[in-house]
Protein backbone atom coordinates (compact mmCIF):
# COMPACT_ATOMS: atom_id res chain seq x y z
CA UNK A 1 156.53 135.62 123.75
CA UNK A 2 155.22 138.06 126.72
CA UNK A 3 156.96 140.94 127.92
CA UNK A 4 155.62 141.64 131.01
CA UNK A 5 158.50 144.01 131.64
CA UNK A 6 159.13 146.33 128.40
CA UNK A 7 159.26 150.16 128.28
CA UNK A 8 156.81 151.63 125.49
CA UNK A 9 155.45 154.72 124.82
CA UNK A 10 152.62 156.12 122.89
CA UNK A 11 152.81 158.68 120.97
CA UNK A 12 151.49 160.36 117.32
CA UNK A 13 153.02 159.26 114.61
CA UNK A 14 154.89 161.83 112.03
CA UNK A 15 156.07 161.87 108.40
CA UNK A 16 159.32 161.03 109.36
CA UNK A 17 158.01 157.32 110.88
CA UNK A 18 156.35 156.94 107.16
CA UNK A 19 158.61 154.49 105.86
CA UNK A 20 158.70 152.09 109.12
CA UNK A 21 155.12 152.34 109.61
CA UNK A 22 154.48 151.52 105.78
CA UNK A 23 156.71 148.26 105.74
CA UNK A 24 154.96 147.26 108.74
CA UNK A 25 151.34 147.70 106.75
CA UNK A 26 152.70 145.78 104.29
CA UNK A 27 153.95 142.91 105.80
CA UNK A 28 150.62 142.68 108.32
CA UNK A 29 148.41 140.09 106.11
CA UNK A 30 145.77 141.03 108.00
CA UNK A 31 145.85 144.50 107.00
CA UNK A 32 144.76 143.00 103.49
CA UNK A 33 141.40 143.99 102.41
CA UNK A 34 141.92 144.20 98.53
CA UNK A 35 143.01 140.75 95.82
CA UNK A 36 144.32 143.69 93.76
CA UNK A 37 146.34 145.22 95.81
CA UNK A 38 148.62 144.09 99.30
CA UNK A 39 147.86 147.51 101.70
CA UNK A 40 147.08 150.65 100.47
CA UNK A 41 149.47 153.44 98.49
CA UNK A 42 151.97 154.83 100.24
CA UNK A 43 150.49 158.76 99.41
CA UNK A 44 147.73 157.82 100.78
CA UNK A 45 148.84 156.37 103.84
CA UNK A 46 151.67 159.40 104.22
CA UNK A 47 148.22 161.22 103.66
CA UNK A 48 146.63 159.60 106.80
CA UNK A 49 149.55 160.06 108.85
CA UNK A 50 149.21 163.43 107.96
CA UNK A 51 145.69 164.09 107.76
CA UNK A 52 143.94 166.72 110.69
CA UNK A 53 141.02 164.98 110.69
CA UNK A 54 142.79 161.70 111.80
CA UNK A 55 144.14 159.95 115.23
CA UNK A 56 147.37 158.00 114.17
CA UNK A 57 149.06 156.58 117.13
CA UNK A 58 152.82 154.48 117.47
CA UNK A 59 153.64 152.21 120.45
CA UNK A 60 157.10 152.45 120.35
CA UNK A 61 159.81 150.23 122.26
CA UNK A 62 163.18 152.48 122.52
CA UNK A 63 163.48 153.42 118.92
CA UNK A 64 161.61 150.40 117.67
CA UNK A 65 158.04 150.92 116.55
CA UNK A 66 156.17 147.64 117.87
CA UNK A 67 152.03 148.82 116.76
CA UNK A 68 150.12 151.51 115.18
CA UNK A 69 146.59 152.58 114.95
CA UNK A 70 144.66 155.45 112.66
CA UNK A 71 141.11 156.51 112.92
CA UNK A 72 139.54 159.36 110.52
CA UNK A 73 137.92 161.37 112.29
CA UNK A 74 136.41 163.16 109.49
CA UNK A 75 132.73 163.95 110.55
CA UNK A 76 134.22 165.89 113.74
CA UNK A 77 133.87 169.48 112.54
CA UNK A 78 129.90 168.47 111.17
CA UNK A 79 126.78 170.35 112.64
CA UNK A 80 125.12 167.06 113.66
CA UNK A 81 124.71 165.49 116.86
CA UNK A 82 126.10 162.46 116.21
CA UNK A 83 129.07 162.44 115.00
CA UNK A 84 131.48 159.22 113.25
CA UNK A 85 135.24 158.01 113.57
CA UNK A 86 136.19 155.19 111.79
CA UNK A 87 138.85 153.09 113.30
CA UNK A 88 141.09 152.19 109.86
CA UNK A 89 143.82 150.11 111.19
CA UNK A 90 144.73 148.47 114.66
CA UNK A 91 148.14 146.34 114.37
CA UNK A 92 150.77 145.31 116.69
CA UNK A 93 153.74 143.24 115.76
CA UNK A 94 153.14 139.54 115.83
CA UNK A 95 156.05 139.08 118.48
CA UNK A 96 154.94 141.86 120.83
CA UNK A 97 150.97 140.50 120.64
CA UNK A 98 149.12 139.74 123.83
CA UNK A 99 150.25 142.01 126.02
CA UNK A 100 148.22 144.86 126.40
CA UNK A 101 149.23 147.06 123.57
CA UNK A 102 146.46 147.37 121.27
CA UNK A 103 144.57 147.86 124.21
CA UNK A 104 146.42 151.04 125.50
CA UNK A 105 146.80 152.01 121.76
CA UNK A 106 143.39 151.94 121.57
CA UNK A 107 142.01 153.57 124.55
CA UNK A 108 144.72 156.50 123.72
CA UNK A 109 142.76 156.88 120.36
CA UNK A 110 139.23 156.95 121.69
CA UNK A 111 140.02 159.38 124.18
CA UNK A 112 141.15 161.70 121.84
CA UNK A 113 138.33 160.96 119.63
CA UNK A 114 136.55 161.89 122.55
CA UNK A 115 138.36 165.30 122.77
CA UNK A 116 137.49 166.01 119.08
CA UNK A 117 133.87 165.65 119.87
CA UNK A 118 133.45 162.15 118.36
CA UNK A 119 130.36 160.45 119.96
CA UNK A 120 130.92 156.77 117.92
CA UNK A 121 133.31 155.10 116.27
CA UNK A 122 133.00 152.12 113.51
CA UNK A 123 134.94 149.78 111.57
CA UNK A 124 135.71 146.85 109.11
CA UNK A 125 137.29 143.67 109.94
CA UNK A 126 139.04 140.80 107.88
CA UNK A 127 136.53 137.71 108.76
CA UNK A 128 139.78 135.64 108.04
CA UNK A 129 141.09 137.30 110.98
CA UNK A 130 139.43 136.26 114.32
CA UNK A 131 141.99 138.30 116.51
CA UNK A 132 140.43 142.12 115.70
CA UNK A 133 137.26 140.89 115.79
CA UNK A 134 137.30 139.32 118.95
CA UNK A 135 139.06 142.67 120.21
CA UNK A 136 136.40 144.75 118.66
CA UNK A 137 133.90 142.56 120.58
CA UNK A 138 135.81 142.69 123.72
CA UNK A 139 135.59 146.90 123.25
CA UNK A 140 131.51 146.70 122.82
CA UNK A 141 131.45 146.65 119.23
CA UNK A 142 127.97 145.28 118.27
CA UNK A 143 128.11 143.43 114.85
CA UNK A 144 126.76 145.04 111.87
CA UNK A 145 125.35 143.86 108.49
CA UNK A 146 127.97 141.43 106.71
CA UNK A 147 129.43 142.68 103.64
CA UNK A 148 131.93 140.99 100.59
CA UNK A 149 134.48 143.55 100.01
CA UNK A 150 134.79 143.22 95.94
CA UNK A 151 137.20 145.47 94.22
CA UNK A 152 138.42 145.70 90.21
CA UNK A 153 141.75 147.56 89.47
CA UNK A 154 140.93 149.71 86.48
């Protein structure tokens, strides 16, 4: 379904979007990087929505939030020349896909990484999901080492 004709707006996400965002985490199978667990604990998400050392960006259709994306930005205040933003999560809604949004959600993102002195940025990606990598790829991502993500719950 394209909507080549749709209103949205980006803008940074609060605490009181937590519970939306989090169902929308959840239900996002490629958000799933753990066979313990389906996406991470809600404090620690509410903690990266919160978190000053993070870009979390909505797209948001009328009152409808449609896409999200969070990048920790935690190297910014570091005396180094280089300095690292990972890009955590990058997910529009299955129905609103292809048209444009992770795109713009994106580019918001980077240029405030930009803003907060962040000179790359990084990430992991499900290899069961083709889509973010091939987006990664289309946003000059080179491809790094390969790595099996392995994980015991205690």
């Amino acid at each position: 379904m394209r909507f080549t004709n749709f209103v949205m707006q980006i803008r940074k996400a609060t605490s009181n979007d937590l519970s939306e965002l989090y169902e929308i985490g959840k239900n996002t199978p490629e958000l799933r990087v753990s066979s313990t667990e389906d996406f991470m604990d809600e404090d620690e998400f509410r903690w990266s929505i919160e978190n000053s050392k993070g870009i979390f960006l909505i797209a948001q259709q009328g009152n409808k939030i449609i896409g999200f994306i969070y990048a920790n930005a935690k190297d910014s205040d570091r005396p180094f020349k280089n300095k690292y933003a990972c890009l955590v999560y990058l997910v529009v809604l299955p129905s609103h896909r292809r048209n444009g949004i992770a795109t713009k959600l994106y580019s918001e993102c980077e240029k405030q990484l930009k803003k907060l002195g962040i000179t790359h940025i990084y990430g992991w990606a499900n290899l069961e999901s083709s889509g973010i990598i091939d987006f990664m790829k289309n946003h000059k991502y080179k491809e790094g080492k390969r790595f099996v993500w392995m994980n015991k719950k205690l």
